[in-house]
N, C-alpha and C. Protein backbone atom coordinates (compact mmCIF):
# COMPACT_ATOMS: atom_id res chain seq x y z
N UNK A 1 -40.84 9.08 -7.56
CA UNK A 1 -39.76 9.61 -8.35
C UNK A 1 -38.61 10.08 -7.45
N UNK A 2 -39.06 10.78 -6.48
CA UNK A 2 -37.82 11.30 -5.27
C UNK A 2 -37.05 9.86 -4.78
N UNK A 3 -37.82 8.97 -4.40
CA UNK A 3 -37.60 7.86 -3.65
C UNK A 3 -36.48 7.19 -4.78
N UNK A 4 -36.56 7.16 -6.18
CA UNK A 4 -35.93 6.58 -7.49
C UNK A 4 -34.46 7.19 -7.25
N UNK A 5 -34.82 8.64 -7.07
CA UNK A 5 -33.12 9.14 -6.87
C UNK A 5 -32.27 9.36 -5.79
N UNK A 6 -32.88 9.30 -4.74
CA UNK A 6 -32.54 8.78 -3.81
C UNK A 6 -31.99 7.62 -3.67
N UNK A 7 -32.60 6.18 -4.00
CA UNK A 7 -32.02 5.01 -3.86
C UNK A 7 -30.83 5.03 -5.11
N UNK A 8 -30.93 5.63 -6.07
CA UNK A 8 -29.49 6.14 -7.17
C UNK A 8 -28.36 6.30 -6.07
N UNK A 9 -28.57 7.51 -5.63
CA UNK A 9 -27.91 8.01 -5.26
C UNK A 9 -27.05 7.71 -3.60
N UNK A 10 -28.19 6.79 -3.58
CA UNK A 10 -27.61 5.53 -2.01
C UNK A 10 -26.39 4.74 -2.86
N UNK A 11 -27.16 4.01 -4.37
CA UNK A 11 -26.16 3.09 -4.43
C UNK A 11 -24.64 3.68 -5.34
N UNK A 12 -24.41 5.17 -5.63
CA UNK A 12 -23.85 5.80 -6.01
C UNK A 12 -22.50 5.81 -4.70
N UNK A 13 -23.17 6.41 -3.51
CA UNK A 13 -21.84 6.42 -2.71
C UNK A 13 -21.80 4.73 -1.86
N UNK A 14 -22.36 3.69 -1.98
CA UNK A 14 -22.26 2.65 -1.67
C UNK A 14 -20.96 2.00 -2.85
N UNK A 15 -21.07 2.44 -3.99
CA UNK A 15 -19.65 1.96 -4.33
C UNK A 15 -18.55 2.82 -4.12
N UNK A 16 -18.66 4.09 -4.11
CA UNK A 16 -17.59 4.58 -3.86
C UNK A 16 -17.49 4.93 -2.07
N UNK A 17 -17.56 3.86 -1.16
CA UNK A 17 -17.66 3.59 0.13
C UNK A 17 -16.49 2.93 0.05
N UNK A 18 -15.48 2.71 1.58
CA UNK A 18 -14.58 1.84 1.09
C UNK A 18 -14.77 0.82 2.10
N UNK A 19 -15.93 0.06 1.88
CA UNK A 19 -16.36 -1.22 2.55
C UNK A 19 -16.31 -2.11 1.55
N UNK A 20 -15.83 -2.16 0.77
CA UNK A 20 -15.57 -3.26 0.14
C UNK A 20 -14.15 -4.02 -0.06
N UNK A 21 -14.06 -5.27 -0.78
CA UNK A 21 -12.73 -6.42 -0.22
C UNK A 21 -13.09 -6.95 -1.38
N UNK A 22 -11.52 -6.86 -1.80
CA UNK A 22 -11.59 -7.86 -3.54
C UNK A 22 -10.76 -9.75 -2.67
N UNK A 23 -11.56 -10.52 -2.95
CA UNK A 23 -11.55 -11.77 -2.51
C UNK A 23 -11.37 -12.54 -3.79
N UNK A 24 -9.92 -13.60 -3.31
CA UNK A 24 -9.62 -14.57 -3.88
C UNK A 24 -9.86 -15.58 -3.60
N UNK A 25 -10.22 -16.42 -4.75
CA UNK A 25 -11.15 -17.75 -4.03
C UNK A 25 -10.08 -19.07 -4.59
N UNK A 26 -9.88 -20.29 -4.05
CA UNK A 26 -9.36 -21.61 -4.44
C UNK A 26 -9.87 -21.63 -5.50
N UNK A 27 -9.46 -22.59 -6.58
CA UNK A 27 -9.88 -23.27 -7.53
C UNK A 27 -8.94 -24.73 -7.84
N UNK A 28 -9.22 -25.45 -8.73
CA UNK A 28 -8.03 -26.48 -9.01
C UNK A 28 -7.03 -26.41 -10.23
N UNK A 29 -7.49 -24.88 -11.10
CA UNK A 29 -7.30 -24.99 -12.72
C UNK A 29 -5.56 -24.21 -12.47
N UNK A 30 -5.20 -23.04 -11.65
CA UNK A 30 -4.66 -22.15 -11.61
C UNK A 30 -3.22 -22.49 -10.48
N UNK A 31 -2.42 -22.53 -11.21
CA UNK A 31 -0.70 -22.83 -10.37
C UNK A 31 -0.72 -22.00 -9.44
N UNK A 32 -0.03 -22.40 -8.29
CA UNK A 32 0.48 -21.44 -7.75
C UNK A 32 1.09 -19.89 -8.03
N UNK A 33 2.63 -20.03 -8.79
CA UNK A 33 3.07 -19.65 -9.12
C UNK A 33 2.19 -18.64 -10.62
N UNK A 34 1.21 -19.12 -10.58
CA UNK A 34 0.46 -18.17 -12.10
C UNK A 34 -0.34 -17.08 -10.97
N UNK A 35 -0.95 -17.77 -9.64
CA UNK A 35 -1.59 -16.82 -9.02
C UNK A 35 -0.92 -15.73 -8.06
N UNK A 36 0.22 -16.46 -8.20
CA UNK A 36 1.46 -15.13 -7.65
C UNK A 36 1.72 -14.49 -8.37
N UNK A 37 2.10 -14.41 -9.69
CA UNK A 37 1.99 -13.52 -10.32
C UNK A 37 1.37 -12.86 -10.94
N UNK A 38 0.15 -13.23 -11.40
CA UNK A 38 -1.10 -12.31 -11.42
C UNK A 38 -1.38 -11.35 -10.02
N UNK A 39 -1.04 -11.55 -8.83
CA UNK A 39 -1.80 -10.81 -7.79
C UNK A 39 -0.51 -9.70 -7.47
N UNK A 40 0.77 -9.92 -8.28
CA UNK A 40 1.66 -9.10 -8.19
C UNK A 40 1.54 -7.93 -9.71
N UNK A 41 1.26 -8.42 -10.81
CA UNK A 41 0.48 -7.93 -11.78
C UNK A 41 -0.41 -6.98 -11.88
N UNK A 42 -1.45 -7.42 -11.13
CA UNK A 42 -2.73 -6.92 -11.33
C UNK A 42 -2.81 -6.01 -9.94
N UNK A 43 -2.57 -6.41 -8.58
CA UNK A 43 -2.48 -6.19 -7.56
C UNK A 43 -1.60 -5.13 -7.10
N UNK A 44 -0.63 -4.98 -7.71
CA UNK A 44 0.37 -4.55 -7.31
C UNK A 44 0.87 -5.02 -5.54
N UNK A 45 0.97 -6.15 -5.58
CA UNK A 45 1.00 -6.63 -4.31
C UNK A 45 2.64 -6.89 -4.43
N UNK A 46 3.01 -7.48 -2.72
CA UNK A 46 4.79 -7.59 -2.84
C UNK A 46 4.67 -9.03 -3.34
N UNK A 47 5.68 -9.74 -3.59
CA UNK A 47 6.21 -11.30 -3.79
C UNK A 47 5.49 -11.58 -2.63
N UNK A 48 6.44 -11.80 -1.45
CA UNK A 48 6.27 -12.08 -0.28
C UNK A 48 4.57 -12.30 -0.28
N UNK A 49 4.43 -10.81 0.03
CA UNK A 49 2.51 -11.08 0.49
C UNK A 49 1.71 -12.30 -0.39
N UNK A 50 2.18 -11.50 -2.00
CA UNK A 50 1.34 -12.32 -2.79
C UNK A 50 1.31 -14.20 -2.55
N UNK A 51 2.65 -14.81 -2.05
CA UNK A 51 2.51 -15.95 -1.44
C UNK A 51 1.94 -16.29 -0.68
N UNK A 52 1.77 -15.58 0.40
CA UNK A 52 1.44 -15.27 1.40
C UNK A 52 -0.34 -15.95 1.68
N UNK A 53 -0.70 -15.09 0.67
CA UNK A 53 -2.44 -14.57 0.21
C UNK A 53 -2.41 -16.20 -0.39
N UNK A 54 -1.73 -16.67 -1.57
CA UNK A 54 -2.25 -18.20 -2.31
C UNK A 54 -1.88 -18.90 -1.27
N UNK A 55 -0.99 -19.04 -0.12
CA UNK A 55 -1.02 -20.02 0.76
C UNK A 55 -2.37 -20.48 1.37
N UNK A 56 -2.77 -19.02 1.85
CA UNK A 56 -4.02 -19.28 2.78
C UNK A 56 -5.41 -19.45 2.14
N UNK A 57 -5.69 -18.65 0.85
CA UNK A 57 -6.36 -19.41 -0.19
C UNK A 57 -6.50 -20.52 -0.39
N UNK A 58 -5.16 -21.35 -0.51
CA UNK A 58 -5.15 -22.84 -0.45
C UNK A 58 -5.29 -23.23 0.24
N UNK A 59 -5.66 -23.02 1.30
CA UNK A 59 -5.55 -23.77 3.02
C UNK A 59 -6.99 -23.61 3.52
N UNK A 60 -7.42 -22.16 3.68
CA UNK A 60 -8.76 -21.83 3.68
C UNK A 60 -9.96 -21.81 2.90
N UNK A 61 -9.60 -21.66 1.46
CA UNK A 61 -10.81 -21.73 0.11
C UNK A 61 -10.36 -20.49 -0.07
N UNK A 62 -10.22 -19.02 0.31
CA UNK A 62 -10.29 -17.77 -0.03
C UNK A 62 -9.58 -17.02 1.03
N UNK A 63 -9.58 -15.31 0.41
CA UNK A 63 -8.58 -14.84 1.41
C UNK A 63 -8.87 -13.47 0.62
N UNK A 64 -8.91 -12.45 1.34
CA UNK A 64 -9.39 -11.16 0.94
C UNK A 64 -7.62 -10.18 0.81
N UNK A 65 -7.68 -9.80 -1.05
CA UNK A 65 -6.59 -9.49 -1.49
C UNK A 65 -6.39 -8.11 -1.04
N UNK A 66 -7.79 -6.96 -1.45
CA UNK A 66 -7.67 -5.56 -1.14
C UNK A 66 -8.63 -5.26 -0.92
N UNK A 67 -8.62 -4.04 0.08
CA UNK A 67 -9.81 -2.98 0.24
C UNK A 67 -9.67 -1.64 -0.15
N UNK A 68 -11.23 -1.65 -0.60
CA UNK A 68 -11.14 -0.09 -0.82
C UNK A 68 -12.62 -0.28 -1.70
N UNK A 69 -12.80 0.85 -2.38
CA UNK A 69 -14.13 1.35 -3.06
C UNK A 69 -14.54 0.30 -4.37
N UNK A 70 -16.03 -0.05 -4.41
CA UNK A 70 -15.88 -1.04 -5.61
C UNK A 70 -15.50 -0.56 -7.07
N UNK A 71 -15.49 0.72 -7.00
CA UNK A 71 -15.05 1.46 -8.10
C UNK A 71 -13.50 1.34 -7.85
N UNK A 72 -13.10 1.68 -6.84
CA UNK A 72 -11.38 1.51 -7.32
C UNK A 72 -10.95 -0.50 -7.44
N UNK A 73 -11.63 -1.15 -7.00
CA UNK A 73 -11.42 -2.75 -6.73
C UNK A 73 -12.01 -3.54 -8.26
N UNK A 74 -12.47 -3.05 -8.80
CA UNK A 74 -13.28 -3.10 -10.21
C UNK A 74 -12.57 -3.60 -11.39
N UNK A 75 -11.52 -2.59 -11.83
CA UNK A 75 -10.50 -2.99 -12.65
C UNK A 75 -9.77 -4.28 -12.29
N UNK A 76 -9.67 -4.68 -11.24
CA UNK A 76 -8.58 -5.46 -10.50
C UNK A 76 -9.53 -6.89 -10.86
N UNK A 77 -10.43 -6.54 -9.99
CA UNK A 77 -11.60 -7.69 -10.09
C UNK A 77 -11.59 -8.34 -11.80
N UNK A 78 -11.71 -7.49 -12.11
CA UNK A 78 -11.94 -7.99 -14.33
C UNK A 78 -10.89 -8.37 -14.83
N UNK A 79 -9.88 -7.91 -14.23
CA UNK A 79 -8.36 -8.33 -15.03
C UNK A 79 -8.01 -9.82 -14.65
N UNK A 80 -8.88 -9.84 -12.89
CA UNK A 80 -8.59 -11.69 -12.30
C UNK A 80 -9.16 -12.42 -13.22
N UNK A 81 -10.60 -11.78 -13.63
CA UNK A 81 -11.53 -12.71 -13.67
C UNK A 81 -10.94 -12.97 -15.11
N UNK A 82 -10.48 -12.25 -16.19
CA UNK A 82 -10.27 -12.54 -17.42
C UNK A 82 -8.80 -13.29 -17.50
N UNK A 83 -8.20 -12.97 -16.32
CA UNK A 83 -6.92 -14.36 -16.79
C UNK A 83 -7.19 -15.64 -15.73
N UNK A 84 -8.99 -15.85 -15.41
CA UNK A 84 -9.48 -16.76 -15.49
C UNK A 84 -9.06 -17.38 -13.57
N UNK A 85 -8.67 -16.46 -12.84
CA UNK A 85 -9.29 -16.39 -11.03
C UNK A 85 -10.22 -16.40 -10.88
N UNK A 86 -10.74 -17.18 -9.66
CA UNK A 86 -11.91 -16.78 -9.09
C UNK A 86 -12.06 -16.19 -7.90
N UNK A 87 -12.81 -14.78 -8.41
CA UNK A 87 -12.66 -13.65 -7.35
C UNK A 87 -13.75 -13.13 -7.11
N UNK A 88 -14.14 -12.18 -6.25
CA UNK A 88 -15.18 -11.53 -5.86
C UNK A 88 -15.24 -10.32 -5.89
N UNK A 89 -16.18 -9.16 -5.24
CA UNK A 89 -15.84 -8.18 -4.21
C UNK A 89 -16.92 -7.96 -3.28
N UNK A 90 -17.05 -8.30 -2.05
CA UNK A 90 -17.43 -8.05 -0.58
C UNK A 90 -17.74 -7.08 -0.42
């Protein structure tokens, strides 16, 4: 039972750790220009960067958008995934 809340409570500050990275992945369905503006949207990222980020996405397969806690990267993550990005978090 100790050991139960304990491991709770490991994975309690494991999300709110800020080792985590919201990752954008290639796909073939999604414009450029739709994933620039979603990552300026959702991201609050600049123009600039947000090009920046789909260039190398496109070039590499993926490219890590933000860091921080999976609790703060969370919202961000669901809003990609529902206007249909493929994203992660690391």
């Amino acid at each position: 039972m100790v050991r139960e809340k304990s491991d709770i409570l490991k994975k309690e500050k494991d999300l709110q750790s800020n080792e985590a990275e919201l990752v954008l992945y290639n796909d073939d369905i999604n414009t450029f220009d739709f994933v620039i503006e979603t990552l300026i949207d959702v991201c609050s990222i600049e123009p600039v960067q947000a090009e920046q980020i789909t260039l190398i996405v496109h070039y590499k397969g993926k490219c890590g958008v933000k860091a921080g806690s999976v609790l703060e990267l969370k919202p961000e993550y669901n809003e990609m995934i529902n206007r249909g990005l493929t994203a992660s978090i690391e």
